[in-house]
Protein backbone atom coordinates (compact mmCIF):
# COMPACT_ATOMS: atom_id res chain seq x y z
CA UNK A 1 -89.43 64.21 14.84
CA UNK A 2 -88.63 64.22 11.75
CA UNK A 3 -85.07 65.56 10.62
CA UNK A 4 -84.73 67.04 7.45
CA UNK A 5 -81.20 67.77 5.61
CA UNK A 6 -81.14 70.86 3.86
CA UNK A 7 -77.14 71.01 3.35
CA UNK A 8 -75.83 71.16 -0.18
CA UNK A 9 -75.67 67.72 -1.81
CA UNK A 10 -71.95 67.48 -1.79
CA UNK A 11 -71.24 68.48 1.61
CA UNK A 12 -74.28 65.24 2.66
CA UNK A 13 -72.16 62.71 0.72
CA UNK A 14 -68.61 64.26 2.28
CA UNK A 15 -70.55 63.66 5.74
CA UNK A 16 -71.95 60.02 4.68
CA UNK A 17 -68.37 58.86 3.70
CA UNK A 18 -66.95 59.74 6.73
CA UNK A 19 -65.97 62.07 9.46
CA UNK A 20 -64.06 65.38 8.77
CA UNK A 21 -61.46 66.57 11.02
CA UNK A 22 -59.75 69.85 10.22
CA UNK A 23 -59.40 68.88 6.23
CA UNK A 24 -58.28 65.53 7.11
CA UNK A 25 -61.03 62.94 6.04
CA UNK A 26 -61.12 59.25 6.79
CA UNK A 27 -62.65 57.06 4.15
CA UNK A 28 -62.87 53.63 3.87
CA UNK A 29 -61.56 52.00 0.44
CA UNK A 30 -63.52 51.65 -2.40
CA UNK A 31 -62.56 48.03 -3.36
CA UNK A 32 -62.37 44.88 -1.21
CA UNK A 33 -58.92 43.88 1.01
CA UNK A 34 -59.70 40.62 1.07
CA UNK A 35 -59.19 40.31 -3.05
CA UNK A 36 -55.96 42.60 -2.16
CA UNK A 37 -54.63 39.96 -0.02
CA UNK A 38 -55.62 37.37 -1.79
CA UNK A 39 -53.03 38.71 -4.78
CA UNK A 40 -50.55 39.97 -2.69
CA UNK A 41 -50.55 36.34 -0.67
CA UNK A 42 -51.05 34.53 -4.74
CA UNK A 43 -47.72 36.49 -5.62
CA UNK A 44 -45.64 35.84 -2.70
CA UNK A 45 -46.42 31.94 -2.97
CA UNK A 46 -45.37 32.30 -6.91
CA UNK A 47 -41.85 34.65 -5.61
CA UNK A 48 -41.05 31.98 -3.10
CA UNK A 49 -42.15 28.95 -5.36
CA UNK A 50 -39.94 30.32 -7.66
CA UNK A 51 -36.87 31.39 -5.58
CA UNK A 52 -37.06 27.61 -4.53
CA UNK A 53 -37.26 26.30 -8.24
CA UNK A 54 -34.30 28.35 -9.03
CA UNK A 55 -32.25 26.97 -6.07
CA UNK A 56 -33.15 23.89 -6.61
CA UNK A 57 -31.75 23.81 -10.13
CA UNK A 58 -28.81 25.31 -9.07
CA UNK A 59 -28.21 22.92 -6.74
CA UNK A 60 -28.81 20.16 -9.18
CA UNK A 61 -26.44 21.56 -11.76
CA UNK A 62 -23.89 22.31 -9.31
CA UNK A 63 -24.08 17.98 -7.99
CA UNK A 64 -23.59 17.00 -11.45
CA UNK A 65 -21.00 19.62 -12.06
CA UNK A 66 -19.24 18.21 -9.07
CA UNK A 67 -19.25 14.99 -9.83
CA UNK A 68 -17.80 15.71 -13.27
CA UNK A 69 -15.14 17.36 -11.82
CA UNK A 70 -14.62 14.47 -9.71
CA UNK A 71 -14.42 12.06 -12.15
CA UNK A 72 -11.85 14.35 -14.16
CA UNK A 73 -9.90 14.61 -10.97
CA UNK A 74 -9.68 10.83 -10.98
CA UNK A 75 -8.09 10.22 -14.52
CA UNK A 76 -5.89 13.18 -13.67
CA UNK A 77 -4.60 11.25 -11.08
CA UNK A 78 -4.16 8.69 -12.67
CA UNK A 79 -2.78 10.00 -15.58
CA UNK A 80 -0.08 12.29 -12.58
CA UNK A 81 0.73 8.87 -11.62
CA UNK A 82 1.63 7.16 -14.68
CA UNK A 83 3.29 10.74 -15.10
CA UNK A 84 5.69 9.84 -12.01
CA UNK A 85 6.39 6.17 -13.18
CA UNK A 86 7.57 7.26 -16.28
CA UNK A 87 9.59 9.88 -14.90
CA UNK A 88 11.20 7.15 -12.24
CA UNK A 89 11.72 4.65 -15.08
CA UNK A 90 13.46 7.62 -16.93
CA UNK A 91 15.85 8.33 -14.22
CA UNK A 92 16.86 4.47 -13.82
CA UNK A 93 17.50 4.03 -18.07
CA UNK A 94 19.72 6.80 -17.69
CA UNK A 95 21.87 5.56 -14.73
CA UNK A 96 21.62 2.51 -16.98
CA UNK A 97 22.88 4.42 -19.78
CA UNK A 98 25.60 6.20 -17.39
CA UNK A 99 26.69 2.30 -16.53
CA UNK A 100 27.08 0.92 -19.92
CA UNK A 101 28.95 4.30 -20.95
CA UNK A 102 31.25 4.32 -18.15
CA UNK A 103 31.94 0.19 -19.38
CA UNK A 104 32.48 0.70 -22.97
CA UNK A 105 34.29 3.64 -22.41
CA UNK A 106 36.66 2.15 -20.06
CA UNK A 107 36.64 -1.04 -21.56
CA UNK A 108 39.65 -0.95 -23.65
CA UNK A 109 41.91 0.38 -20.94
CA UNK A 110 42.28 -3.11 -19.43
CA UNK A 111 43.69 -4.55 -22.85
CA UNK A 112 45.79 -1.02 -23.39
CA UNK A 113 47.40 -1.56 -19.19
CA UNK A 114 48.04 -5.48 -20.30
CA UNK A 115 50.12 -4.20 -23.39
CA UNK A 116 52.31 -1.85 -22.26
CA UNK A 117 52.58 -4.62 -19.34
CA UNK A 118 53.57 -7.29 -20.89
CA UNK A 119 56.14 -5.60 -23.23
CA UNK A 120 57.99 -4.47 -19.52
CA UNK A 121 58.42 -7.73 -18.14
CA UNK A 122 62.24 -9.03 -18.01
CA UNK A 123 62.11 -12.79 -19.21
CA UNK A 124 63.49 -13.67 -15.78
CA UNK A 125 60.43 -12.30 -13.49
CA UNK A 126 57.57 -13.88 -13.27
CA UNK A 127 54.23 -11.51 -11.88
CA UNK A 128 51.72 -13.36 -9.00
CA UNK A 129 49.29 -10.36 -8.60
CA UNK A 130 48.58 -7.46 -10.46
CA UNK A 131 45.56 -4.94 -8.80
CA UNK A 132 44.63 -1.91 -10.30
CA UNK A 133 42.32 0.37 -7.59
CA UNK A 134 41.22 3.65 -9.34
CA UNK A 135 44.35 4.74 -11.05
CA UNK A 136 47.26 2.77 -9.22
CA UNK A 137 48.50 -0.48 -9.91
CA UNK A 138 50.41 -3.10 -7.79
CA UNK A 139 52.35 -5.28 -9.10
CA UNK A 140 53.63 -8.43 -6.78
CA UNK A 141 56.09 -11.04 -8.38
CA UNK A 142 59.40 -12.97 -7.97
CA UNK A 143 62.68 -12.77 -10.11
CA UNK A 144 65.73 -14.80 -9.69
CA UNK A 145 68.05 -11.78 -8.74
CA UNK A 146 67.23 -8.02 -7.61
CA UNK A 147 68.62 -7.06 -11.45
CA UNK A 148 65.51 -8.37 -12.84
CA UNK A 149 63.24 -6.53 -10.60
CA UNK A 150 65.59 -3.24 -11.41
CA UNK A 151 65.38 -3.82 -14.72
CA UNK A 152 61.46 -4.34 -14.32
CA UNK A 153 61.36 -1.00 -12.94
CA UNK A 154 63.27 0.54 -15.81
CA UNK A 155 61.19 -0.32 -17.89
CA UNK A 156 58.12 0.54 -16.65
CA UNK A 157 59.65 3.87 -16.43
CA UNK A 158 60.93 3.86 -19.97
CA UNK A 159 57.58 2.80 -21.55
CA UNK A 160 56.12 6.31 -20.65
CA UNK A 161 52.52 4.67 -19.32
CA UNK A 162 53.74 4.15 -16.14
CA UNK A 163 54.53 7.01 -14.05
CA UNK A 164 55.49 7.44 -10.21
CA UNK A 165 57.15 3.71 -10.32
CA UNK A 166 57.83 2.73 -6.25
CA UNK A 167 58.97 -0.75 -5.41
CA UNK A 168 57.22 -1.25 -2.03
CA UNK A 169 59.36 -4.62 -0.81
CA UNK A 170 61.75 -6.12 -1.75
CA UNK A 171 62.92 -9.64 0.05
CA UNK A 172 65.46 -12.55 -1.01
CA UNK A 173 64.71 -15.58 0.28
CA UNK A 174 67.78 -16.90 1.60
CA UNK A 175 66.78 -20.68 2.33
CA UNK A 176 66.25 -21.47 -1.03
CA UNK A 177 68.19 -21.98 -3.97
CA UNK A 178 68.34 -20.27 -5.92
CA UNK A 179 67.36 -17.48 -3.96
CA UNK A 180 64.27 -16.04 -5.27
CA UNK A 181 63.63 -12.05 -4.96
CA UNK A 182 59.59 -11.71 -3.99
CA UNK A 183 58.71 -7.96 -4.49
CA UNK A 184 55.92 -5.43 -4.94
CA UNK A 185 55.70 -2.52 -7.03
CA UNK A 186 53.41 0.30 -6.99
CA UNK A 187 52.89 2.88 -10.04
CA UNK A 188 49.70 4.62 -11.75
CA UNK A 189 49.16 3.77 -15.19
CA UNK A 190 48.40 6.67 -18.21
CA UNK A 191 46.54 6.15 -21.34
């Protein structure tokens, strides 16, 4: 039998490409998938290839960024230390300074409490200690009689330097002859 096709020429090829199903048509592609794939698979490989590249420089840069900061770190630290040694040497000149300030300007006071001293003395007394602790001075000695050691008194009173003058003890020794008058003195000295 021989079959003979005497549809429009349109409607054959519409048939030959494929099956119609209530206006939806199937057709298979005109080009090749395999090629598609092939491009689509070439491209991915280049995406990823390249992703990696660029993380892979990053990464680099970053190490070397890292260890530049590192090493900057380092001669910070140093330079923080030498910082806090300077800083502690500093501190100690200064006390130092404080020191030699506190001597010099004290230093003349010693010469100034020996001079008004000296000119208060009664030629009859005779001083065996003399102690100054922060302002107040005591005086020990021995004088032939207790007029001496009165008139010691008086004077340091009368020189004006010496203020809140208290005799502390005051003993005659009565073995001896003559009999000597050992006594102690406190007062507090003014510049």
């Amino acid at each position: 039998m021989i079959k003979i096709n005497l549809a429009p020429l349109d409607r054959r090829r519409r048939r030959r490409a494929g099956f119609q199903l209530a206006d939806f048509q199937f057709a298979l592609p005109s080009f090749n998938l395999g090629v598609l794939f092939a491009v689509v698979y070439i491209a991915v490989v280049v995406i990823i290839g390249g992703y990696w590249w660029y993380r892979a420089s990053t990464a680099s840069r970053l190490a070397a960024q890292i260890e530049t900061d590192q090493r900057e770190l380092a001669s910070l630290k140093a330079t923080i230390g030498q910082g806090a040694k300077i800083k502690e040497q500093l501190a100690d000149l200064q006390n130092r300074i404080k020191a030699i300030q506190e001597l010099t300007k004290n230093q003349g006071r010693p010469i100034q409490l020996l001079d008004a001293f000296l000119d208060t003395v009664p030629p009859d007394l005779w001083i065996t200690s003399l102690e100054e602790k922060t302002s107040m001075l005591r005086v020990s000695g021995t004088a032939y009689s207790t007029t001496a050691v009165a008139d010691f008194m008086a004077n340091l009173r009368r020189s004006g330097k010496f203020k809140d003058v208290d005799i502390l003890v005051a003993r005659q020794d009565l073995a001896k002859n003559p009999r000597p008058v050992t006594f102690e003195v406190t007062c507090r000295f003014e510049i």
